[in-house]
Protein backbone atom coordinates (compact mmCIF):
# COMPACT_ATOMS: atom_id res chain seq x y z
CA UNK A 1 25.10 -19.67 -16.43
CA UNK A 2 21.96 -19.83 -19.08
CA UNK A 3 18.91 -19.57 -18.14
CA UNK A 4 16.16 -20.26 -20.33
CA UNK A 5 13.09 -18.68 -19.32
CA UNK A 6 10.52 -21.53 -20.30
CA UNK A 7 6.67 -21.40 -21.19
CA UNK A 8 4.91 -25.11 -21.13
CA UNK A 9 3.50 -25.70 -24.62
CA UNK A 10 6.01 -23.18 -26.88
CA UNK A 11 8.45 -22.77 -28.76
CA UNK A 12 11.28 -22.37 -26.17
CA UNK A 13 10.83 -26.54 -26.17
CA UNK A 14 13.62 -26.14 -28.69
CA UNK A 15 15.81 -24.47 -27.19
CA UNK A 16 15.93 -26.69 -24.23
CA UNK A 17 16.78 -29.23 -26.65
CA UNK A 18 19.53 -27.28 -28.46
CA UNK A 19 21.01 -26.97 -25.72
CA UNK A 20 20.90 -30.78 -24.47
CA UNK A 21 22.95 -31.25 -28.14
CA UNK A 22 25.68 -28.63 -27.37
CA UNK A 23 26.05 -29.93 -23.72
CA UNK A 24 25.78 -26.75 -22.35
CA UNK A 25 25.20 -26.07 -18.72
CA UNK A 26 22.12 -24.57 -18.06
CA UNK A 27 19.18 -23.72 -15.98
CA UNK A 28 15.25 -23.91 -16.15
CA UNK A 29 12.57 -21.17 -15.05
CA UNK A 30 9.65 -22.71 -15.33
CA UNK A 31 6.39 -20.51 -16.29
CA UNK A 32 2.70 -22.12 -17.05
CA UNK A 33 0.40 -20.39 -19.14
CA UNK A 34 -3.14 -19.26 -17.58
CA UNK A 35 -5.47 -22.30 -17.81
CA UNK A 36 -8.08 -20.45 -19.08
CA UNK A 37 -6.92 -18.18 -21.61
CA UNK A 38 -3.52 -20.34 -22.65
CA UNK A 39 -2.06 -16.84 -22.55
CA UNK A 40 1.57 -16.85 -20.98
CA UNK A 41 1.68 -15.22 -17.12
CA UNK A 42 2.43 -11.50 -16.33
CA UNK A 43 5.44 -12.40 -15.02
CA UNK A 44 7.43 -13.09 -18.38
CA UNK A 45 6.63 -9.45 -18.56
CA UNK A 46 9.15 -8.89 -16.10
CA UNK A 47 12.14 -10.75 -18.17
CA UNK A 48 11.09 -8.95 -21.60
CA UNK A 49 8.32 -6.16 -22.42
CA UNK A 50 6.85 -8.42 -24.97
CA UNK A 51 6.01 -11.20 -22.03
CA UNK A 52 6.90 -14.05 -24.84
CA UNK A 53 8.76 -16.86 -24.49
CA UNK A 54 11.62 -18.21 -25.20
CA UNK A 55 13.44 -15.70 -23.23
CA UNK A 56 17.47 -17.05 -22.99
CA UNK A 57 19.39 -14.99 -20.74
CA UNK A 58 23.41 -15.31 -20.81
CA UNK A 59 25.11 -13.13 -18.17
CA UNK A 60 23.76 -9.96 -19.07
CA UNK A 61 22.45 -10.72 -22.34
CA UNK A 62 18.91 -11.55 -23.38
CA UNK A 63 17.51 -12.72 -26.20
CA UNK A 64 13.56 -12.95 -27.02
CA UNK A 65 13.87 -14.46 -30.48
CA UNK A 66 13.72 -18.49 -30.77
CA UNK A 67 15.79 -18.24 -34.31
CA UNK A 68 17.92 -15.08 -32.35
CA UNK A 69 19.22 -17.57 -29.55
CA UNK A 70 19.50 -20.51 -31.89
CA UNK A 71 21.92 -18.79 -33.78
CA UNK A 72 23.69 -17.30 -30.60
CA UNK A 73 23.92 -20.36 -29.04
CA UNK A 74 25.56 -22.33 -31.72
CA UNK A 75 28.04 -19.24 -32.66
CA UNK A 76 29.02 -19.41 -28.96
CA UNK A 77 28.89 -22.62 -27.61
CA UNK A 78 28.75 -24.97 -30.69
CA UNK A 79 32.40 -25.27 -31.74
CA UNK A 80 32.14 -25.25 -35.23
CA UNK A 81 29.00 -27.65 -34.58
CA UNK A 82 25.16 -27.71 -36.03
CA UNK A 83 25.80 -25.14 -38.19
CA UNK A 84 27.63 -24.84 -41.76
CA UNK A 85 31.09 -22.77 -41.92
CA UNK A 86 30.11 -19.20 -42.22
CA UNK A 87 30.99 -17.74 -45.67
CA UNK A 88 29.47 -20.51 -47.26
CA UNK A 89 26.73 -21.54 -49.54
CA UNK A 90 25.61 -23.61 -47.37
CA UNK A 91 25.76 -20.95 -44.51
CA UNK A 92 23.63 -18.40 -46.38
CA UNK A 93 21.10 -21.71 -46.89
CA UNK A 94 21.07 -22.34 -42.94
CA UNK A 95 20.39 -18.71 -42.53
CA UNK A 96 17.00 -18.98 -44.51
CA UNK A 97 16.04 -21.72 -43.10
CA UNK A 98 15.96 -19.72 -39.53
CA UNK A 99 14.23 -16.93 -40.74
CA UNK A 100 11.90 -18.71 -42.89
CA UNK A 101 10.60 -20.79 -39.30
CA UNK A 102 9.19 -17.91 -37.72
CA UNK A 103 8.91 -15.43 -40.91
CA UNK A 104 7.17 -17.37 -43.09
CA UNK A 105 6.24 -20.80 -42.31
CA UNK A 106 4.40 -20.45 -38.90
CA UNK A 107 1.77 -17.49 -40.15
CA UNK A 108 -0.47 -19.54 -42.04
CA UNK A 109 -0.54 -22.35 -38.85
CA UNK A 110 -0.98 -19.31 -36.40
CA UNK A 111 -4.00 -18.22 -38.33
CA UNK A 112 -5.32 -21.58 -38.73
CA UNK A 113 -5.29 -21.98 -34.91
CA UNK A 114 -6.87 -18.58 -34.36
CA UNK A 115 -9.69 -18.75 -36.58
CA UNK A 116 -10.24 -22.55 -35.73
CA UNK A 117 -12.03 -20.87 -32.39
CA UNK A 118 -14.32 -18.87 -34.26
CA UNK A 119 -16.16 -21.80 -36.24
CA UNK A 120 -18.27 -20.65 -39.53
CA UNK A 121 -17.05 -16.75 -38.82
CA UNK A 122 -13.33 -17.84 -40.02
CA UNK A 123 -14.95 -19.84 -43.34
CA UNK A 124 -13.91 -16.94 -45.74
CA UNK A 125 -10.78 -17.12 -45.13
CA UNK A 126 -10.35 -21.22 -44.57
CA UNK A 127 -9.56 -21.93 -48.56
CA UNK A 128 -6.76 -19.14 -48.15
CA UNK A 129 -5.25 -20.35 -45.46
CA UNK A 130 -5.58 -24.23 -45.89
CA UNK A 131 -3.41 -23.24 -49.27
CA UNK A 132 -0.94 -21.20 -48.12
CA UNK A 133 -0.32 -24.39 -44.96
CA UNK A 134 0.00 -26.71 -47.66
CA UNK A 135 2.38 -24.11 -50.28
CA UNK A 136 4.63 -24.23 -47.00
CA UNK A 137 4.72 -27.82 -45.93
CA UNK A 138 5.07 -28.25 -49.34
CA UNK A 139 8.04 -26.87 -49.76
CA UNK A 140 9.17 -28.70 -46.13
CA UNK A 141 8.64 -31.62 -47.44
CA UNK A 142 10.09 -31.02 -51.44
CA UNK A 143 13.33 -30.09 -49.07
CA UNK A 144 13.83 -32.94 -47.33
CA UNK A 145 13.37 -35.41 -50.20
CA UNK A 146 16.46 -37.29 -50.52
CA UNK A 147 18.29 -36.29 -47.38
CA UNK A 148 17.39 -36.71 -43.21
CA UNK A 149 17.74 -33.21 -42.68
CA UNK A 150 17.23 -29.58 -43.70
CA UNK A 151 20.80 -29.27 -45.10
CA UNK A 152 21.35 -32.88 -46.23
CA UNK A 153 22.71 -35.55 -44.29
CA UNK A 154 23.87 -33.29 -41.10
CA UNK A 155 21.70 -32.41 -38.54
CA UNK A 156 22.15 -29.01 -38.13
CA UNK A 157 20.08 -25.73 -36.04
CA UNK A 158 18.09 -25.65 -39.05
CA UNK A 159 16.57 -28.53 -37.90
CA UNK A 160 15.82 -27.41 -34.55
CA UNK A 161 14.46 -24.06 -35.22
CA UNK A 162 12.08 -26.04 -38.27
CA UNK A 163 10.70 -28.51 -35.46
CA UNK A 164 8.18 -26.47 -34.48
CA UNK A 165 6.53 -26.07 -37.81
CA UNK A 166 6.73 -29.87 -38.31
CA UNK A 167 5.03 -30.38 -34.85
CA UNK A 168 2.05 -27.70 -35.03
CA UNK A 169 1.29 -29.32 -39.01
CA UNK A 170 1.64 -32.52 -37.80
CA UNK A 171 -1.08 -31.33 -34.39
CA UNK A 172 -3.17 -30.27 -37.20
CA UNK A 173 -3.12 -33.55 -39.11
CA UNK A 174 -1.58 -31.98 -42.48
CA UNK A 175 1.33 -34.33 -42.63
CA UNK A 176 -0.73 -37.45 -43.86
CA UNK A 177 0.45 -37.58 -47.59
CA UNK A 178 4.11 -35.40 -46.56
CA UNK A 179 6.02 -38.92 -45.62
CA UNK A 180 9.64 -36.63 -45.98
CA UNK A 181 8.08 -34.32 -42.94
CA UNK A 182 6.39 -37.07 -41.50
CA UNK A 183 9.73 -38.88 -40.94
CA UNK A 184 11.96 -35.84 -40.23
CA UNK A 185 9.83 -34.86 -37.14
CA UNK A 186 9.74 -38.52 -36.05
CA UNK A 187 13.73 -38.34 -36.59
CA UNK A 188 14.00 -35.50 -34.40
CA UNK A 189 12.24 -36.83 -31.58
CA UNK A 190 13.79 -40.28 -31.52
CA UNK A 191 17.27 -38.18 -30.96
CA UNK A 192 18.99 -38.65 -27.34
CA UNK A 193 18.73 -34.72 -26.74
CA UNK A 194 14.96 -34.19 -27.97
CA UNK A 195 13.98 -36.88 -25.08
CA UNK A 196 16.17 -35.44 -22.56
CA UNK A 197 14.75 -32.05 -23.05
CA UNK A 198 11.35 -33.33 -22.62
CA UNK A 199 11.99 -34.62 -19.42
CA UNK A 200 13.50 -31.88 -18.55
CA UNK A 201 11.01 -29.19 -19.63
CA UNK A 202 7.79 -31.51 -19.14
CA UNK A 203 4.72 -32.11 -20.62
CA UNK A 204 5.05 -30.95 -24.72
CA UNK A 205 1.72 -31.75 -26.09
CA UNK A 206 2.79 -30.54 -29.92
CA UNK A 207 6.03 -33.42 -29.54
């Protein structure tokens, strides 16, 4: 059975969903982060040294890596779904968009949220960050012109692993003039699976 070792608030949202659109079978462990400090518990320690989540274990596999188990999970349990066939174009395009989530497109919101909590102390590097949020919602947004999803008219993991950075722009009110991400996130959420999961994993105050 999988078990998906869940954090409130994070990123392993979308894997709950994921795997609500395979129809896979699996459990819940619920973990809250400290009220105070928003800092995940001690005891995710105990799953993986890094004490992050998601955390998907799989018999006696884990993985730590949101974009890791995305791909996993759809190689194992997707028949041939949510992803394109490997060896194509198509593939190697899926296979950016992945990396690009967590590699690329989440540093400049990560810093915006750190430095927003230490006021006029962040302010030389606000202009630098503000441009590099907008190069990559930019480029979000360029993508999706023409087409509901990442990879053109199928909805694919792409999408899912993306979600986040659609949710933490939109949280920081930079979608107002990106009406391509604006309606992709608001696609994503209206989907059976995306509800589901919420119920499921409770309260997801980015969704």
């Amino acid at each position: 059975m999988i078990v998906v070792h869940h954090l409130n608030n994070s990123r392993s949202q979308r894997i709950l969903w994921l795997l609500e659109e395979l129809g896979t079978p699996y459990e819940i462990k619920f973990y809250q982060r400290d009220a105070t400090t928003n800092l995940a518990p001690p005891e995710l320690k105990g799953v993986h040294p890094l004490g992050k989540s998601p955390v998907v274990s799989d018999g006696e596999l884990r993985i730590a890596e949101s974009g890791a188990a995305v791909d996993y999970l759809i190689r194992k349990y997707g028949g041939g779904r949510f992803m394109p066939a490997p060896g194509t174009t198509e593939h190697e395009r899926y296979l950016e968009w992945l990396h690009y989530a967590e590699g690329s497109a989440m540093l400049p919101l990560m810093l915006n949220l750190y430095t927003l909590r230490l006021g006029e102390a962040a302010a030389p590097l606000k202009g630098r960050i503000d441009s590099e949020i907008d190069n990559h919602l930019g480029y979000v947004e360029a993508s999706l012109n023409g087409h509901p999803f990442l990879l053109g008219s199928e909805f694919t993991g792409a999408d899912v692993q993306m979600s986040f950075v659609g949710e933490v722009g939109r949280a920081f009110g930079r979608l107002a003039a990106m009406p391509n991400l604006t309606a992709w996130v608001e696609r994503l959420h209206a989907r059976p699976a995306f509800k589901t999961a919420l119920e499921k994993g409770g309260a997801h105050n980015l969704a």
